[in-house]
PDB file of N, CA and C in Angstrom:
ATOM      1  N   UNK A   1      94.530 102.552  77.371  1.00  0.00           N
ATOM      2  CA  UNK A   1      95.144 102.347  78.678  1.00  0.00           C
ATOM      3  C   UNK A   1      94.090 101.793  79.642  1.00  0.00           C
ATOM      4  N   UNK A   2      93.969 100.551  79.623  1.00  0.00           N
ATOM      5  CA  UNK A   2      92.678  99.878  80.310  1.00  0.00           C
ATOM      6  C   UNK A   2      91.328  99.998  80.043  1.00  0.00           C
ATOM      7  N   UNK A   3      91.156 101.458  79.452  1.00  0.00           N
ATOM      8  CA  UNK A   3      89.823 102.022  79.280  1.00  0.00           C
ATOM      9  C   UNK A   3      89.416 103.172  80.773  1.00  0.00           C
ATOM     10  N   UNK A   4      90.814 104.198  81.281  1.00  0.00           N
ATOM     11  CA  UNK A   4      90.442 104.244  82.278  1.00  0.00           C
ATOM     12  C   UNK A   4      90.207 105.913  81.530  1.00  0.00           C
ATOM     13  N   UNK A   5      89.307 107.114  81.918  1.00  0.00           N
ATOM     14  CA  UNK A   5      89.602 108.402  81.396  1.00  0.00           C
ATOM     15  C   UNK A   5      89.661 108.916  82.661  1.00  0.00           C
ATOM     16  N   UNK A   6      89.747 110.001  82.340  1.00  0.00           N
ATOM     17  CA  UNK A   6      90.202 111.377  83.040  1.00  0.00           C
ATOM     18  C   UNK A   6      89.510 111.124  84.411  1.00  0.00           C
ATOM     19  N   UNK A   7      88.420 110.792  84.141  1.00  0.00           N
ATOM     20  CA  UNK A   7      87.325 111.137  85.927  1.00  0.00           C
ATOM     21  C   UNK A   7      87.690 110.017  86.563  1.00  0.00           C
ATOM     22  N   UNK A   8      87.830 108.866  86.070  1.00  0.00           N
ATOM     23  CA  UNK A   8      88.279 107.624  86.747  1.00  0.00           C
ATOM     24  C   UNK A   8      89.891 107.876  87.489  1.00  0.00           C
ATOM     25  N   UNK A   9      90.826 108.370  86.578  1.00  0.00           N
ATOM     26  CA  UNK A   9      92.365 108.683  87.259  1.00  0.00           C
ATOM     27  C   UNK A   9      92.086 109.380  88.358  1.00  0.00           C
ATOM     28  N   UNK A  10      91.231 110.398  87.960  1.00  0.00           N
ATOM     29  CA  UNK A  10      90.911 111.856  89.160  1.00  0.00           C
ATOM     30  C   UNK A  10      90.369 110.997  90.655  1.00  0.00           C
ATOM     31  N   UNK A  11      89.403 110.037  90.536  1.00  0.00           N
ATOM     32  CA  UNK A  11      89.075 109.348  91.198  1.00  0.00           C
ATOM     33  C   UNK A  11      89.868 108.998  92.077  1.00  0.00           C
ATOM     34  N   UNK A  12      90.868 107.769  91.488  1.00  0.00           N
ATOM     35  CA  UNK A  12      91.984 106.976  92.223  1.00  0.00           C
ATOM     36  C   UNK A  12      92.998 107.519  92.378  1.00  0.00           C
ATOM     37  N   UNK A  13      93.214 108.989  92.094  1.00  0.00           N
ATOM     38  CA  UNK A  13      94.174 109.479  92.666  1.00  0.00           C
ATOM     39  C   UNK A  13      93.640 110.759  93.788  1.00  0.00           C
ATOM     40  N   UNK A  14      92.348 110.700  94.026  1.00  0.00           N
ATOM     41  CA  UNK A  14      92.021 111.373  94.637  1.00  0.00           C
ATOM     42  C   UNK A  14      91.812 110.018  96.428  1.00  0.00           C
ATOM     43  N   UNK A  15      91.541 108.737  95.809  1.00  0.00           N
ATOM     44  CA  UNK A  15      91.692 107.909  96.929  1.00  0.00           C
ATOM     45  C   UNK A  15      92.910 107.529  97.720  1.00  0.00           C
ATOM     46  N   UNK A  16      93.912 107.780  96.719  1.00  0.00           N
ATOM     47  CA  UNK A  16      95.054 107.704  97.257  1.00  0.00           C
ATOM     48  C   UNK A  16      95.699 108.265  97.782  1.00  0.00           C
ATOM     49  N   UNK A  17      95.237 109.801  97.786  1.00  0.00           N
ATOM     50  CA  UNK A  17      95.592 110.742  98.816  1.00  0.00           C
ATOM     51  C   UNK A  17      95.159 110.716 100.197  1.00  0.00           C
ATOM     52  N   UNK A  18      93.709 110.551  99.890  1.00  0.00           N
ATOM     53  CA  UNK A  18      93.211 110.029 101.261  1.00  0.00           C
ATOM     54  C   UNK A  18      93.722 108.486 102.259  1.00  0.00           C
ATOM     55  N   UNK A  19      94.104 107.918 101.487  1.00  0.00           N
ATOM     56  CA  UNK A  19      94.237 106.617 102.283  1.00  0.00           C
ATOM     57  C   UNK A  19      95.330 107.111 102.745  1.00  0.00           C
ATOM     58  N   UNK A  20      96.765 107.361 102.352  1.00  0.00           N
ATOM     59  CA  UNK A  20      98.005 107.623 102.638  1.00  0.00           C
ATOM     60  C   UNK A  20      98.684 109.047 103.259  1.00  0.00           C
ATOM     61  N   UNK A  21      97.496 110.097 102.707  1.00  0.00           N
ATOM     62  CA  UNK A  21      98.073 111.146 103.026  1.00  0.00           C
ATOM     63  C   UNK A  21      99.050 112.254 102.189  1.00  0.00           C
ATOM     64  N   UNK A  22      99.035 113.512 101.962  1.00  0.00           N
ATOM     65  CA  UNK A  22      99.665 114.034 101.022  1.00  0.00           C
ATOM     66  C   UNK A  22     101.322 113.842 101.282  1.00  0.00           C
ATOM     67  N   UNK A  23     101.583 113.834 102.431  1.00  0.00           N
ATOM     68  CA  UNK A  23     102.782 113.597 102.738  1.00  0.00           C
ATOM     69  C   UNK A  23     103.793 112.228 102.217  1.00  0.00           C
ATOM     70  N   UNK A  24     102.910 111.271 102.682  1.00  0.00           N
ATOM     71  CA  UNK A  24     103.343 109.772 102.375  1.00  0.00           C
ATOM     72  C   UNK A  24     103.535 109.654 100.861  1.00  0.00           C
ATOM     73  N   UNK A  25     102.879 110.564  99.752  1.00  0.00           N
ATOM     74  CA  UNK A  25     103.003 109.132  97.992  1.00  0.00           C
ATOM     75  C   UNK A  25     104.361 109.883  98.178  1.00  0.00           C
ATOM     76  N   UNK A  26     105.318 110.935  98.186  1.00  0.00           N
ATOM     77  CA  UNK A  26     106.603 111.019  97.261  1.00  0.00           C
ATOM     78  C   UNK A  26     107.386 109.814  98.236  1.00  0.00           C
ATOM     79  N   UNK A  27     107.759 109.419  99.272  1.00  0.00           N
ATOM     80  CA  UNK A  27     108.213 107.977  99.979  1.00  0.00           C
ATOM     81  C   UNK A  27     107.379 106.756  99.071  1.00  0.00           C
ATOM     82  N   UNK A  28     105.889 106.953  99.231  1.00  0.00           N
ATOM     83  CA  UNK A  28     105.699 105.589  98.524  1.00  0.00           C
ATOM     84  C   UNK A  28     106.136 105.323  96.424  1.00  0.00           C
ATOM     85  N   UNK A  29     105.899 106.649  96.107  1.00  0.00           N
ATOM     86  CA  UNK A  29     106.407 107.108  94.613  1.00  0.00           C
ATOM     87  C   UNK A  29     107.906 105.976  94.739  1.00  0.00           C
ATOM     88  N   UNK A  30     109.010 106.849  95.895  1.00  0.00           N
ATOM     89  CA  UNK A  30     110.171 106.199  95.558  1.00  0.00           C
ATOM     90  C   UNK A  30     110.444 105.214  96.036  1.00  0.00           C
ATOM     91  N   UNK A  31     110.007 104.392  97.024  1.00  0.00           N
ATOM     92  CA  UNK A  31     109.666 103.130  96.988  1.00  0.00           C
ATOM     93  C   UNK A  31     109.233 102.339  96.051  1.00  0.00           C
ATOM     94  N   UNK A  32     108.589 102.655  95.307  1.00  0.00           N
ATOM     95  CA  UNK A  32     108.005 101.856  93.843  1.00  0.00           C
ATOM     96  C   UNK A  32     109.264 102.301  92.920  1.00  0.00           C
ATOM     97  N   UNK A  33     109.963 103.279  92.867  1.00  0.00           N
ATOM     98  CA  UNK A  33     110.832 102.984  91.619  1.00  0.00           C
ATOM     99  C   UNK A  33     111.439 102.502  91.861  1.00  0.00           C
ATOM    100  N   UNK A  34     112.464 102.164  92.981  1.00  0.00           N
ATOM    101  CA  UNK A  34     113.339 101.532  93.669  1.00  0.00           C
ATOM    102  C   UNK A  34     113.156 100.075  93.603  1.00  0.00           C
ATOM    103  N   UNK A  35     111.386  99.858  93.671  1.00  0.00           N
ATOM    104  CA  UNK A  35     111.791  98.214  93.268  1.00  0.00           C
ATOM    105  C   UNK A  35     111.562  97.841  92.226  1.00  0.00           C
ATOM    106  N   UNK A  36     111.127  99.041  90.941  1.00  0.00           N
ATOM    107  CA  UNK A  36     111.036  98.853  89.213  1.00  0.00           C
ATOM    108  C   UNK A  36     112.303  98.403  89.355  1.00  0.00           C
ATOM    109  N   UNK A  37     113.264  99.822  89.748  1.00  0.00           N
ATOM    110  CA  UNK A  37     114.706  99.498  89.170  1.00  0.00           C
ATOM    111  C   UNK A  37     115.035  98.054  89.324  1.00  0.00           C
ATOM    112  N   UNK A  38     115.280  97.497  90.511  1.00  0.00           N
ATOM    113  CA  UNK A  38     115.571  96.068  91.495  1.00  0.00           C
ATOM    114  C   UNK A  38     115.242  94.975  90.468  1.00  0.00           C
ATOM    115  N   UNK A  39     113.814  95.503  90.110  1.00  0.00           N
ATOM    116  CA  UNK A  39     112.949  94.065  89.223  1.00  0.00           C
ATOM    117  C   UNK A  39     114.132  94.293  87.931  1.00  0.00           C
ATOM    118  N   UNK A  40     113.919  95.556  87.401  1.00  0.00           N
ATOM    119  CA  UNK A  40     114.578  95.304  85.719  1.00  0.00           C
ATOM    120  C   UNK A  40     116.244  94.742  85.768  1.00  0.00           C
ATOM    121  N   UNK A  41     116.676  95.408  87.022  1.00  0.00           N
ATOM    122  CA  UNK A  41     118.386  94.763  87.354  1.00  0.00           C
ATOM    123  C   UNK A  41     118.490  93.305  87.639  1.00  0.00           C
ATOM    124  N   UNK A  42     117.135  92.768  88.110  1.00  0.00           N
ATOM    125  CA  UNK A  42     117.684  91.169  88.113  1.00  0.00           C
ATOM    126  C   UNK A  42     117.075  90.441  86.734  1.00  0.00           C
ATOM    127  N   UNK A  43     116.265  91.285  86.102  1.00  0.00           N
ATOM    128  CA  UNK A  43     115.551  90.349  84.873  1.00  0.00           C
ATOM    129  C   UNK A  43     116.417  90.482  83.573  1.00  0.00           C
ATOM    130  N   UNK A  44     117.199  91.615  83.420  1.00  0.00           N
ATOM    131  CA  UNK A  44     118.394  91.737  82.701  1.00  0.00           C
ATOM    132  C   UNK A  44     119.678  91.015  83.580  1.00  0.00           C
ATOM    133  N   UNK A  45     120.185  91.057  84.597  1.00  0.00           N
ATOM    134  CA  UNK A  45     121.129  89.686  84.765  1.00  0.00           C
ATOM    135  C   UNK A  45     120.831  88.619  84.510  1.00  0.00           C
ATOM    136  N   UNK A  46     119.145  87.898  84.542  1.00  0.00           N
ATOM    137  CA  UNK A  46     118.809  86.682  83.822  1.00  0.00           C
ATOM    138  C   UNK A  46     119.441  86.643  82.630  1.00  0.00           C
ATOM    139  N   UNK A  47     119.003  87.716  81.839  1.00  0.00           N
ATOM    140  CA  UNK A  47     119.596  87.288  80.461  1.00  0.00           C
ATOM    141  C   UNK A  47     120.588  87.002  79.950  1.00  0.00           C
ATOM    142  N   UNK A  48     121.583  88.162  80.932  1.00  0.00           N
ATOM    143  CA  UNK A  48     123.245  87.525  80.947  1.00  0.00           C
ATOM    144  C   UNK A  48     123.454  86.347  81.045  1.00  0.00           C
ATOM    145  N   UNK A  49     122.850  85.692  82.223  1.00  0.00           N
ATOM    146  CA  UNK A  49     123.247  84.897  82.836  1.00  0.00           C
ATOM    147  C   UNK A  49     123.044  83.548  80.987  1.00  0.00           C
ATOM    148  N   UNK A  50     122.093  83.512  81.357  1.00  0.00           N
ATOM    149  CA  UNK A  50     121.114  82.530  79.935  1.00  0.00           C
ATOM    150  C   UNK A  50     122.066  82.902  78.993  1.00  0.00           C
ATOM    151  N   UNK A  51     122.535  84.138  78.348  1.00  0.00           N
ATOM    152  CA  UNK A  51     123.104  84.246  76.944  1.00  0.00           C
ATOM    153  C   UNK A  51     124.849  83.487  77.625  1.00  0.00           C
ATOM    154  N   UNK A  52     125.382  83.823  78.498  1.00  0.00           N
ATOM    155  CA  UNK A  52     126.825  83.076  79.511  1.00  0.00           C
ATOM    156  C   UNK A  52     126.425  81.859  79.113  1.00  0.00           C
ATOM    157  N   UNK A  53     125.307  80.728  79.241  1.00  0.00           N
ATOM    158  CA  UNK A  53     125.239  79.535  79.670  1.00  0.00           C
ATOM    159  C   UNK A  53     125.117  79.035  78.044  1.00  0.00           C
ATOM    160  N   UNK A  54     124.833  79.613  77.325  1.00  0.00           N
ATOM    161  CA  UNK A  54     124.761  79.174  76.112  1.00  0.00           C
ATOM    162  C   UNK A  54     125.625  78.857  74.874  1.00  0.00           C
TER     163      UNK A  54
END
């Protein structure tokens, strides 16, 4: 997984508390799935769309 271990995660998730605040990641958490979901719902209608046109 990149080559990242344990002290490195601990790291960047220890920066990310600080920059944002303990309050702010579960809003920014669901903000990010919200636009996974968004991304995978339009990259699977591509395919519809492409397998329709064919």
């Amino acid at each position: 997984m990149f080559g990242l271990g344990t002290p490195e995660i601990l790291v960047i998730a220890f920066l990310v508390i600080l920059l944002f605040g303990y309050n702010k990641i579960p809003e920014l958490m669901k903000g990010l799935g919200s636009g996974i979901k968004e991304f995978k719902k339009a990259a699977s209608g591509d395919e519809e769309k492409d397998k329709k046109q064919a």
